[in-house]
N, C-alpha and C. Protein backbone atom coordinates (compact mmCIF):
# COMPACT_ATOMS: atom_id res chain seq x y z
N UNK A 1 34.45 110.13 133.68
CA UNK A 1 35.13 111.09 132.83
C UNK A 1 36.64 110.84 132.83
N UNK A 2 37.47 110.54 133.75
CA UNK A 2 38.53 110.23 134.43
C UNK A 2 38.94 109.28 133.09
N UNK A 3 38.27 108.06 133.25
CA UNK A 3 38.74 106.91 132.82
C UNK A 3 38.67 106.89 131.36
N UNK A 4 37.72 107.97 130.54
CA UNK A 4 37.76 108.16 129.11
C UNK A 4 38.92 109.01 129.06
N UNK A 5 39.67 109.91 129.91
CA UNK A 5 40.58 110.27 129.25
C UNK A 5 41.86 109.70 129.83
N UNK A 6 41.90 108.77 130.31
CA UNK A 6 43.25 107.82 130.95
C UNK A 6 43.17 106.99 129.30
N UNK A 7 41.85 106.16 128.82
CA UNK A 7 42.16 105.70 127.90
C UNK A 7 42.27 106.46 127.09
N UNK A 8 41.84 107.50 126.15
CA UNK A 8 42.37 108.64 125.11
C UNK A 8 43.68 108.46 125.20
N UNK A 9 44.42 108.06 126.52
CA UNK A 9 45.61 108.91 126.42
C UNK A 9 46.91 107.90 126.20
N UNK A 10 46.23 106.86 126.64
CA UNK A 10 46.67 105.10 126.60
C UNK A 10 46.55 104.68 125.10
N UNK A 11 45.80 105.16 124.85
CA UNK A 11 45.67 104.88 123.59
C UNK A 11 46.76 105.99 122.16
N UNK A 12 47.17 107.25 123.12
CA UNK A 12 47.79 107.90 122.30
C UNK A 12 48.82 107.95 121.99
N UNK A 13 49.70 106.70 123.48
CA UNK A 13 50.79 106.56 123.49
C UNK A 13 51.28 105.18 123.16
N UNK A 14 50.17 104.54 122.61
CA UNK A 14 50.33 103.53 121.86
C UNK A 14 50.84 103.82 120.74
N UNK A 15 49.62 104.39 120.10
CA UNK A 15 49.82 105.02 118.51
C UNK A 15 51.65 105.83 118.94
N UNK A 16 52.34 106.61 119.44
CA UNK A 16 53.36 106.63 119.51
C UNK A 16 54.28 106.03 119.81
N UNK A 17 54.28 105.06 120.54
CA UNK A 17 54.60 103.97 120.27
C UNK A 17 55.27 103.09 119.01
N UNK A 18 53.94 102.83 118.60
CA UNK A 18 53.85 102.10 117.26
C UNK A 18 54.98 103.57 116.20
N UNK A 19 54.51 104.29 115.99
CA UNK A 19 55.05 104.95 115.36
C UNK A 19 56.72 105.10 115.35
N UNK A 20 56.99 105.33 116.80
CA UNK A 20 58.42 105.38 116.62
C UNK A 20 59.02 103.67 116.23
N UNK A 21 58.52 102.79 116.93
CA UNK A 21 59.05 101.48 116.69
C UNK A 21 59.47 101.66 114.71
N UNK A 22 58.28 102.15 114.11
CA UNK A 22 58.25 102.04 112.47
C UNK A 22 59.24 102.50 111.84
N UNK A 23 59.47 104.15 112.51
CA UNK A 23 60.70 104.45 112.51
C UNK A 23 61.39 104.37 112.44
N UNK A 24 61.72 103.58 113.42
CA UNK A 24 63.33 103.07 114.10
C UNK A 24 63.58 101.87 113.40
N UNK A 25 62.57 101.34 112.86
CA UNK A 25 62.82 100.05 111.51
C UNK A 25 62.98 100.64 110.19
N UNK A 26 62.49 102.20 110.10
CA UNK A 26 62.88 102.38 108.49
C UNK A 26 63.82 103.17 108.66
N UNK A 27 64.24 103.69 109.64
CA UNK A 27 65.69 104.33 109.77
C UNK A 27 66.72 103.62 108.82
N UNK A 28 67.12 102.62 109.34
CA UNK A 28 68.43 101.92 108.40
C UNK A 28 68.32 101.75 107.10
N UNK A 29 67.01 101.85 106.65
CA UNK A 29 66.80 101.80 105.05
C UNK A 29 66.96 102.58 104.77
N UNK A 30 66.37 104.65 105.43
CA UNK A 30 66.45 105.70 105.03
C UNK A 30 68.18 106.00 104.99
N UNK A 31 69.01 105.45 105.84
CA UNK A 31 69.90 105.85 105.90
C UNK A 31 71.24 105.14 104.97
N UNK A 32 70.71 104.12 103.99
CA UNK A 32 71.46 103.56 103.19
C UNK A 32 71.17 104.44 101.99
N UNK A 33 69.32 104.59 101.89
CA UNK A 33 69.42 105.17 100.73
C UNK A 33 69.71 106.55 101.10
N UNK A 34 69.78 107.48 101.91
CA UNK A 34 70.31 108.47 101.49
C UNK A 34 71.97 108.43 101.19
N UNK A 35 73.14 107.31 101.91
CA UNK A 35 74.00 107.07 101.41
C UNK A 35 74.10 106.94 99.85
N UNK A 36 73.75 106.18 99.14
CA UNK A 36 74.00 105.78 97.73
C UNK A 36 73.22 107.00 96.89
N UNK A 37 72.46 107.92 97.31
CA UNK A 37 71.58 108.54 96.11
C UNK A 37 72.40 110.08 96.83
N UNK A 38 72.90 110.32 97.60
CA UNK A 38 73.37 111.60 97.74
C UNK A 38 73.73 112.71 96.89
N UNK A 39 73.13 113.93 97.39
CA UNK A 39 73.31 115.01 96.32
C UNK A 39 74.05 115.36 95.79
N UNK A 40 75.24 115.29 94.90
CA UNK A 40 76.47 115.64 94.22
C UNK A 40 77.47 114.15 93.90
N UNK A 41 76.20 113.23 93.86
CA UNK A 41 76.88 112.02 93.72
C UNK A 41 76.47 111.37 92.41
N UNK A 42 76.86 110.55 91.72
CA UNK A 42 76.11 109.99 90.42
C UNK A 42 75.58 108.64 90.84
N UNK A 43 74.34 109.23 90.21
CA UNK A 43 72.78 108.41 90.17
C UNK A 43 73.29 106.30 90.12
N UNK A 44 72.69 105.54 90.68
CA UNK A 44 72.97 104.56 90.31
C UNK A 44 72.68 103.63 88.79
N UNK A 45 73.26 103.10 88.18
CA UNK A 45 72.63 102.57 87.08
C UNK A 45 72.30 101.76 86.94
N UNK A 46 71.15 101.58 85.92
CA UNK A 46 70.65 100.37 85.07
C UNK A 46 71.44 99.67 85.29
N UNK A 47 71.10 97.80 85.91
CA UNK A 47 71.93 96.88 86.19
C UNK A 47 72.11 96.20 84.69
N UNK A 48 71.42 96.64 83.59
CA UNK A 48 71.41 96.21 82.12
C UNK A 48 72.67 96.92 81.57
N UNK A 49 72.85 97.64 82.13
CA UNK A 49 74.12 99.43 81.51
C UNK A 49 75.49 98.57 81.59
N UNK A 50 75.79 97.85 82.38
CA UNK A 50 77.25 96.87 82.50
C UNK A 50 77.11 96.12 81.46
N UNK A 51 75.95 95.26 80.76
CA UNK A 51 76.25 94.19 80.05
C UNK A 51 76.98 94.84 78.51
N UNK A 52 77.14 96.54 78.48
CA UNK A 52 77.08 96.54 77.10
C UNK A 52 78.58 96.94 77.30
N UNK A 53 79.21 96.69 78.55
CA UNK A 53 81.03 97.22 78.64
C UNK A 53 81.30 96.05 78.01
N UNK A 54 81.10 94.80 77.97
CA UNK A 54 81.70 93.59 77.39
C UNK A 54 81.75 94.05 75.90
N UNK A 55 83.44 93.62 75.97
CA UNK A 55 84.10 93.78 74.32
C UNK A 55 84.54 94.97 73.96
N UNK A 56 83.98 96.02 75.30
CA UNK A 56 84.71 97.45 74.51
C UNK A 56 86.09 97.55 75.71
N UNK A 57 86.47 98.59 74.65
CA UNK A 57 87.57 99.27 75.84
C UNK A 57 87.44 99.71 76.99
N UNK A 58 88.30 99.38 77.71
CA UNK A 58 88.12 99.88 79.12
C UNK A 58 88.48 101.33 79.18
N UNK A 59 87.50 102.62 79.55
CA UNK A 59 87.97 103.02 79.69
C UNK A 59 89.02 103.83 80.60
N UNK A 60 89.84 104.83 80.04
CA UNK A 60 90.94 105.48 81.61
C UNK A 60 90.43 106.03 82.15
N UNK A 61 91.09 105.71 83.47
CA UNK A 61 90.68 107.44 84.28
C UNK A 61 92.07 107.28 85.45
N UNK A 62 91.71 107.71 85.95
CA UNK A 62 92.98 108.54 87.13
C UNK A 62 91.98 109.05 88.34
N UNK A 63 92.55 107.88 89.28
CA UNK A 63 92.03 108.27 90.80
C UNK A 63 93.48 108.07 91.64
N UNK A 64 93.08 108.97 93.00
CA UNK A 64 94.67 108.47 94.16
C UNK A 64 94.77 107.46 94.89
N UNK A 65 95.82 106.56 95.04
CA UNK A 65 95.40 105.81 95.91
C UNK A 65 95.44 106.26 97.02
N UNK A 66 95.71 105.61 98.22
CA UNK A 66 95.58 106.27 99.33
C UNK A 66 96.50 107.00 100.08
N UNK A 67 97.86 107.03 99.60
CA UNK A 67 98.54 107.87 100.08
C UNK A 67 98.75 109.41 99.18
N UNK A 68 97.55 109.50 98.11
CA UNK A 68 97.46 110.79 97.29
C UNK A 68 97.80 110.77 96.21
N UNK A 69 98.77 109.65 95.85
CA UNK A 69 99.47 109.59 94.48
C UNK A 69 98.29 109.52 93.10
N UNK A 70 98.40 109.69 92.29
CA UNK A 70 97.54 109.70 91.33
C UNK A 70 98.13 108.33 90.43
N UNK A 71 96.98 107.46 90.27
CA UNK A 71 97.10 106.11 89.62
C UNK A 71 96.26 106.27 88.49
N UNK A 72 96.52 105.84 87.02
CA UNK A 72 95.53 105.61 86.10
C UNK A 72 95.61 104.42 85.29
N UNK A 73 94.75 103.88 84.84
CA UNK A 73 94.66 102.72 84.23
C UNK A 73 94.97 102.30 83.37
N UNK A 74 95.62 103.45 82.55
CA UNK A 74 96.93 103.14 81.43
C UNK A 74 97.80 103.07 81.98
N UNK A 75 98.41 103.33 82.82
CA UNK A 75 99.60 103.01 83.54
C UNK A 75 99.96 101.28 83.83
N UNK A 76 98.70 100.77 83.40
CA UNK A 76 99.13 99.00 83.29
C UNK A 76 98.69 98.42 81.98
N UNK A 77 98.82 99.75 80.92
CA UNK A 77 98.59 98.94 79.58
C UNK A 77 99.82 97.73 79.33
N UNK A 78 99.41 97.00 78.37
CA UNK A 78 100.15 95.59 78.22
C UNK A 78 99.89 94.26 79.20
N UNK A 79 98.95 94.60 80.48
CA UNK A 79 98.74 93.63 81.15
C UNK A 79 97.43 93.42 81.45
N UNK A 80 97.19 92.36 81.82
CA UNK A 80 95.84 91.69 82.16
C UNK A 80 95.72 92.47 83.50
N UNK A 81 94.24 93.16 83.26
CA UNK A 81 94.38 93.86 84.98
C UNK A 81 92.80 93.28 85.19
N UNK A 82 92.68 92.87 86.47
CA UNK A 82 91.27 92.58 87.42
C UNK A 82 91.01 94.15 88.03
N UNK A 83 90.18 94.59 87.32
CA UNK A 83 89.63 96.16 88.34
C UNK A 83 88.45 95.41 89.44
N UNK A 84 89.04 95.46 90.44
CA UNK A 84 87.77 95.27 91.30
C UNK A 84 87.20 96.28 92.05
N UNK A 85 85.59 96.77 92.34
CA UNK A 85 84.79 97.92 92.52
C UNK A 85 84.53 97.35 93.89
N UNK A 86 84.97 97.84 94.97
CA UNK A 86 84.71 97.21 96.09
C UNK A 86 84.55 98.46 97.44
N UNK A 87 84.12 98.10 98.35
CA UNK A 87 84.00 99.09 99.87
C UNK A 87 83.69 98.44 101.12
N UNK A 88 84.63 99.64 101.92
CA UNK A 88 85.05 98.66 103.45
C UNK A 88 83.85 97.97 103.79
N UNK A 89 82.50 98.68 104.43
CA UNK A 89 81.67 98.48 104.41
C UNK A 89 80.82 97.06 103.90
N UNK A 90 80.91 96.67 103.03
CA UNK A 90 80.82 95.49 102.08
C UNK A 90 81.38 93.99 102.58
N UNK A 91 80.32 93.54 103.36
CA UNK A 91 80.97 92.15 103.50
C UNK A 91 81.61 91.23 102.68
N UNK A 92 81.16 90.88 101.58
CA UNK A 92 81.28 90.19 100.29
C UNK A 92 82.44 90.58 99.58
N UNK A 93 82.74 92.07 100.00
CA UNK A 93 83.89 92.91 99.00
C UNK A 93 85.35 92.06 100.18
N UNK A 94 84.61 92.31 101.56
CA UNK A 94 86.01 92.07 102.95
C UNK A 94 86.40 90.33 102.29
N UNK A 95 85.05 89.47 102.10
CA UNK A 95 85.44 87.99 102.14
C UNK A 95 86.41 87.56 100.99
N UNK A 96 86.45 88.39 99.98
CA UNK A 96 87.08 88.28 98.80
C UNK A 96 88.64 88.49 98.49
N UNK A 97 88.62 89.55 99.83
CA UNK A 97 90.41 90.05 99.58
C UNK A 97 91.69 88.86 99.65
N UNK A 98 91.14 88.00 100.87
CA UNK A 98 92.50 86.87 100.99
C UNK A 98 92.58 85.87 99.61
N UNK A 99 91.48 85.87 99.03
CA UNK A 99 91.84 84.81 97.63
C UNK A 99 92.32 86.21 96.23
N UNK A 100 92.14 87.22 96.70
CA UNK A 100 92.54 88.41 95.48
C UNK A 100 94.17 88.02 95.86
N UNK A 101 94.56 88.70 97.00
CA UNK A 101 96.06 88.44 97.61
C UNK A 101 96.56 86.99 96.94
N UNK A 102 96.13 86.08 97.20
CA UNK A 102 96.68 85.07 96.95
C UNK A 102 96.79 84.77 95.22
N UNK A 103 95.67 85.02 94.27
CA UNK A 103 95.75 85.25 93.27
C UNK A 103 96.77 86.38 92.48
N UNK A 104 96.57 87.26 93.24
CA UNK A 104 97.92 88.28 93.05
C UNK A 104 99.15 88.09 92.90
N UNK A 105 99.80 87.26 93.85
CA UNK A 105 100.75 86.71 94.48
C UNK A 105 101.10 85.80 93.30
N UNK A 106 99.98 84.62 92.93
CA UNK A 106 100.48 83.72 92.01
C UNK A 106 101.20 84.05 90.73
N UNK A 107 100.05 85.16 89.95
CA UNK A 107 100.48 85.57 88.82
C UNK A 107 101.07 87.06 88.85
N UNK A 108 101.66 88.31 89.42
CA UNK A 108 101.47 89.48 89.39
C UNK A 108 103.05 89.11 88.49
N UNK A 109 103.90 88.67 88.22
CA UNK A 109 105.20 88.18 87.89
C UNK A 109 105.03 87.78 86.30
N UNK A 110 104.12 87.82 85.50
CA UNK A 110 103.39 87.08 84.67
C UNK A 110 102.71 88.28 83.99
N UNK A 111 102.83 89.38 84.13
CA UNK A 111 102.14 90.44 83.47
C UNK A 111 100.65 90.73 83.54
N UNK A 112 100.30 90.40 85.00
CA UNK A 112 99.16 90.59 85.63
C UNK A 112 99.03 91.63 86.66
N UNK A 113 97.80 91.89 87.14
CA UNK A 113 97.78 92.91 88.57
C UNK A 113 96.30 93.04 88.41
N UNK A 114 96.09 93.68 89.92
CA UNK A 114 94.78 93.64 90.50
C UNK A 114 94.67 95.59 90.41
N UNK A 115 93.62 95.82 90.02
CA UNK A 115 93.51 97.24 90.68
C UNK A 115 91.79 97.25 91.18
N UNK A 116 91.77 97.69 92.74
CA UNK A 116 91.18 97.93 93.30
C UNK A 116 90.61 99.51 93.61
N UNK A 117 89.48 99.49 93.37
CA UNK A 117 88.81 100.58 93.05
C UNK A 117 87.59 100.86 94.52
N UNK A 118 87.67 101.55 95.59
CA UNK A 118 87.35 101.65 96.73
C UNK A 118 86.07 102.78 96.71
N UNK A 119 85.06 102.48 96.78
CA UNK A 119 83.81 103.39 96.74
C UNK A 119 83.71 104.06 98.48
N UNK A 120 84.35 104.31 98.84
CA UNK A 120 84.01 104.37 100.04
C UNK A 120 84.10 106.05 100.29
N UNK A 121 83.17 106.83 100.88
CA UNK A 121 83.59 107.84 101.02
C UNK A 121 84.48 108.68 101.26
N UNK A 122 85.20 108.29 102.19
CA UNK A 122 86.78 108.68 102.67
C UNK A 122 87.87 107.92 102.76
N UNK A 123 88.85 108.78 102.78
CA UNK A 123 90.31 107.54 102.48
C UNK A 123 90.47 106.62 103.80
N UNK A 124 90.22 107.76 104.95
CA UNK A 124 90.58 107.34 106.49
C UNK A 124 90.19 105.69 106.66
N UNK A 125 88.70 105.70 106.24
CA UNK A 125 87.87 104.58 106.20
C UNK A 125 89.15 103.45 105.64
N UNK A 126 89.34 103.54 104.13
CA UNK A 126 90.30 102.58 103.20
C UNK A 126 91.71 101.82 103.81
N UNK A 127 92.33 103.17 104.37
CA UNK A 127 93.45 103.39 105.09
C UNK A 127 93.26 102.36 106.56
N UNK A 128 92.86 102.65 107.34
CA UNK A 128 92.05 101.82 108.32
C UNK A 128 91.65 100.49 108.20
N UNK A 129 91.13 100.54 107.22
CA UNK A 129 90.07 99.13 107.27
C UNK A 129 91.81 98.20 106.06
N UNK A 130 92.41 98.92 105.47
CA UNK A 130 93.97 97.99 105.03
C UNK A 130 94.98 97.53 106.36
N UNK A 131 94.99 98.26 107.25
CA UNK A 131 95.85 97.95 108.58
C UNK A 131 95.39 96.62 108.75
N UNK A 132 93.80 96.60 109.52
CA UNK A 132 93.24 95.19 109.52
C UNK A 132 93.81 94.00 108.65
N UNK A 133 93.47 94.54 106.86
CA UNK A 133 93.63 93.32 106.08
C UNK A 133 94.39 93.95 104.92
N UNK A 134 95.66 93.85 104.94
CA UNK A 134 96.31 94.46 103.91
C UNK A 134 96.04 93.77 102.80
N UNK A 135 96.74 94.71 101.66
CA UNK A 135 96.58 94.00 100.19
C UNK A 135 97.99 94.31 99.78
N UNK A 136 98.54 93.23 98.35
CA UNK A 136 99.63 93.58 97.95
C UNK A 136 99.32 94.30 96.76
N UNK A 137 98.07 94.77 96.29
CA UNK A 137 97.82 95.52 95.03
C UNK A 137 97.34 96.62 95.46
N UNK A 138 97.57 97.52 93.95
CA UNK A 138 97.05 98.90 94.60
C UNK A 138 95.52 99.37 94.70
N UNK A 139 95.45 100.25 95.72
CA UNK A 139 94.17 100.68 95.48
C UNK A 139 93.97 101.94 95.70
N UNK A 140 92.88 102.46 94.59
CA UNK A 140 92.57 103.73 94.85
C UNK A 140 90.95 104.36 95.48
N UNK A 141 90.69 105.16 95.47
CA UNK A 141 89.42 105.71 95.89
C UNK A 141 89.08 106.91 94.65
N UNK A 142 87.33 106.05 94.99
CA UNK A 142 86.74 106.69 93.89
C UNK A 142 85.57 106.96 94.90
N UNK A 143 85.71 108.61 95.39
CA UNK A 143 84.68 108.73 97.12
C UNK A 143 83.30 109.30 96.12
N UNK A 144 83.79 110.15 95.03
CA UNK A 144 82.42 110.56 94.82
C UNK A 144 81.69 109.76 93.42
N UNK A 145 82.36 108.47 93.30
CA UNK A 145 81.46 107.35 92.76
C UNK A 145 81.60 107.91 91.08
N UNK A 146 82.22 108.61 90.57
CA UNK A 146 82.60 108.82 89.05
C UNK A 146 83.05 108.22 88.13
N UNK A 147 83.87 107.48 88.34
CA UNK A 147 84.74 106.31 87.73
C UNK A 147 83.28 104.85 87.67
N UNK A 148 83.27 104.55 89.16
CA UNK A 148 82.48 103.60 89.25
C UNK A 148 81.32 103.22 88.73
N UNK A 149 80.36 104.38 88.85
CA UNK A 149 79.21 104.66 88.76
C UNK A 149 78.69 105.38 86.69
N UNK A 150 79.63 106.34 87.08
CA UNK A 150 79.49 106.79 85.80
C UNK A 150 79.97 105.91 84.57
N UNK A 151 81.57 105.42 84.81
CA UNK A 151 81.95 105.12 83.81
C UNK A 151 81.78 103.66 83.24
N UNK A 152 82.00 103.23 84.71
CA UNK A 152 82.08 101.57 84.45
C UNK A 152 80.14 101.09 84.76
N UNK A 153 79.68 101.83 85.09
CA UNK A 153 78.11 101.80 85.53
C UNK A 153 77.64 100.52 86.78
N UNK A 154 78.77 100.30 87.37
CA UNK A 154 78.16 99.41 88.59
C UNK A 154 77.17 100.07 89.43
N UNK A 155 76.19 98.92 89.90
CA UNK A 155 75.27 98.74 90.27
C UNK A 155 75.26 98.17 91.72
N UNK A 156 76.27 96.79 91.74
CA UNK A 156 76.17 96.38 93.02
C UNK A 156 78.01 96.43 93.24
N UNK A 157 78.18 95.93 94.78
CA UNK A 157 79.53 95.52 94.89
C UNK A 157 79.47 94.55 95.55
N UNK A 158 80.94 93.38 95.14
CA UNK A 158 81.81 94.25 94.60
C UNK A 158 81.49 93.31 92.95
N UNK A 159 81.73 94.25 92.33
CA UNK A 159 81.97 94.09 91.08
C UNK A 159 83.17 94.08 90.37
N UNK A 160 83.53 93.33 89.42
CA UNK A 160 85.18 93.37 88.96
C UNK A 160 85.08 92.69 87.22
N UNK A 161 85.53 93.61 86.72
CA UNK A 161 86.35 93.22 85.44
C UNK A 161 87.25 93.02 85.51
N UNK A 162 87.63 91.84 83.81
CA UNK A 162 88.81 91.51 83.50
C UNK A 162 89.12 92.47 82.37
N UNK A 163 90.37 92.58 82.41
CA UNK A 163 90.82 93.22 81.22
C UNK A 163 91.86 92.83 80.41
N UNK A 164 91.93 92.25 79.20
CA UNK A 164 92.66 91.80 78.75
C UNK A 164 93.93 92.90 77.91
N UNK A 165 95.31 92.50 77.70
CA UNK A 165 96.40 93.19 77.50
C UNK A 165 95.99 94.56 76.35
N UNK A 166 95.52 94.15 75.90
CA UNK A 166 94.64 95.23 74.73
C UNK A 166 93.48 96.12 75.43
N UNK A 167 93.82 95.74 76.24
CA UNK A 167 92.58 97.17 77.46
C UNK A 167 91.12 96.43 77.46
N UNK A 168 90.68 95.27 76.61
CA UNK A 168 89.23 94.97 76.03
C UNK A 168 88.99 94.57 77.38
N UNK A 169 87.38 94.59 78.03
CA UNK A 169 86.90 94.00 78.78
C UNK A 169 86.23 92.54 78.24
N UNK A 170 86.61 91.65 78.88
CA UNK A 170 86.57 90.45 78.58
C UNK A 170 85.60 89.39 79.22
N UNK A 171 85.38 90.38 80.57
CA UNK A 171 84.07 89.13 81.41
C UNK A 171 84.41 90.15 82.78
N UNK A 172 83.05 89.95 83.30
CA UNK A 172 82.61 90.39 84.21
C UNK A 172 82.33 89.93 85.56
N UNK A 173 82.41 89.97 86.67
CA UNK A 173 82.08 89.33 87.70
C UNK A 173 80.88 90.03 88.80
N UNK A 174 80.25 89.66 88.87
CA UNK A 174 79.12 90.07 90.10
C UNK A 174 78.97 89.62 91.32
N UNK A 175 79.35 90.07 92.62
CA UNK A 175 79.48 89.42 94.12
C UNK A 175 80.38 88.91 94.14
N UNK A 176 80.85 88.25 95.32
CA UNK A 176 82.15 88.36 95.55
C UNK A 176 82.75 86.75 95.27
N UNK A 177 84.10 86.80 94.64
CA UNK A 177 84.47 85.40 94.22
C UNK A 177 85.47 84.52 95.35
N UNK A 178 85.56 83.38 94.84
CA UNK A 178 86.97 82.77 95.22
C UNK A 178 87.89 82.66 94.05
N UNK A 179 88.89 83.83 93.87
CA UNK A 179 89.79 84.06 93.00
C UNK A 179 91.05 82.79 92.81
N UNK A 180 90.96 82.50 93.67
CA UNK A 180 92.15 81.15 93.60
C UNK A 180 91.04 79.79 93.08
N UNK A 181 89.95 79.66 92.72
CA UNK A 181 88.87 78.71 92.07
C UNK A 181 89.74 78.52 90.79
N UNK A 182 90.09 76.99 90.72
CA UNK A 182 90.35 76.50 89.29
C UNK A 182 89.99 77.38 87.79
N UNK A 183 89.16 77.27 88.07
CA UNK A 183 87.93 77.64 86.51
C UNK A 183 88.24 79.43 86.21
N UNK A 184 88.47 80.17 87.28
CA UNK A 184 89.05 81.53 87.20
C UNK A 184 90.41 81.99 86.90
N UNK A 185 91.08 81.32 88.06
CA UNK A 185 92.66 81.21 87.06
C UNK A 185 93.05 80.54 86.21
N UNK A 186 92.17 79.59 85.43
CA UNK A 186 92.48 79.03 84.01
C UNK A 186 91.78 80.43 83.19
N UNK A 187 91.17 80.79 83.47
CA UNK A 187 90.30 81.96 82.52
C UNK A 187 91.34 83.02 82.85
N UNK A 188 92.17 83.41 83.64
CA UNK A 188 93.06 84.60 83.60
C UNK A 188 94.54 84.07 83.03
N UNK A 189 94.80 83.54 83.58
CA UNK A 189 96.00 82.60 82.94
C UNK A 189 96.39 82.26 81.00
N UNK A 190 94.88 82.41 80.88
CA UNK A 190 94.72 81.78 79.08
C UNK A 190 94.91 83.63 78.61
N UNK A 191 94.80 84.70 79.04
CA UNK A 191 94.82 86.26 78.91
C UNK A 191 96.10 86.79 79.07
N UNK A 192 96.95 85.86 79.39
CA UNK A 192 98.98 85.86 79.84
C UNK A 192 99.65 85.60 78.89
């Protein structure tokens, strides 16, 4: 009798076992997606919903950067601006910044500029994670994903448009680039 319920019980703490292990593997999935789908946040979009910004206007909006100031995207009409959709978090968004800087640097003299658009929930995060790796362009935060999500309809990050002096979106980028690449600054350069 003993030994049927030693195994019942061997056996029950297997099955728990197993269970939490499953858990503890779908944890990090549960906990991304409840990041991105959060309640008072806008829905992610159709990765088809970006292809139809090509050729229209970009439109404005007005987010702060991180010291509160309020930045909007007419505020660089007349110039070629790179909006890039990026977050600390984001490896691909981190590997990208030293060739943005350096691209910055080349042309910002030239009637160019970068604006960086920070999905990240809080500023602290932005603020923080710039000490590490500063930038010479500005950036703002867009925590509850409105601008990003809604307007411009990204899907993944980081994502970045060009915008040519007439506000038109002109080409698109998906994952993260090497901005100092020949073939990119001839394509921003010919928009000067």
């Amino acid at each position: 009798m003993r030994k049927s319920s030693d195994k019942q019980a061997n056996g029950e703490r297997r099955k728990a076992k197993r269970f939490l292990r499953i858990a503890f593997c779908l944890l990090p999935f549960a906990f991304c997606l409840l990041l991105f789908t959060a309640e008072g946040f806008a829905q992610p979009p159709s990765p088809f919903a970006v292809d139809k910004l090509s050729g229209q206007k970009a439109t404005d909006f007005t987010l702060k950067d991180i010291n509160g100031n309020p930045v909007s995207l007419s505020s660089f009409k007349g110039k070629v601006v790179l909006l890039n959709f990026w977050a600390t978090w984001c490896p691909p968004c981190r590997s990208e910044i030293p060739s943005m800087n350096k691209l910055y640097q080349k042309l910002k003299g030239r009637g160019f500029t970068i604006l960086a658009v920070s999905t990240d929930r809080a500023v602290v995060d932005v603020k923080d994670f710039l000490k590490t790796m500063p930038v010479s362009f500005p950036v703002v935060v867009d925590y509850n994903l409105t601008v990003s999500r809604s307007l411009y309809k990204v899907f993944m990050l980081p994502t970045t448009f060009l915008i040519d002096r007439k506000g038109v979106i002109v080409e698109k980028y998906f994952g993260d680039q090497d901005w100092t690449e020949p073939e990119i600054v001839k394509e921003i350069e010919a928009l000067l």
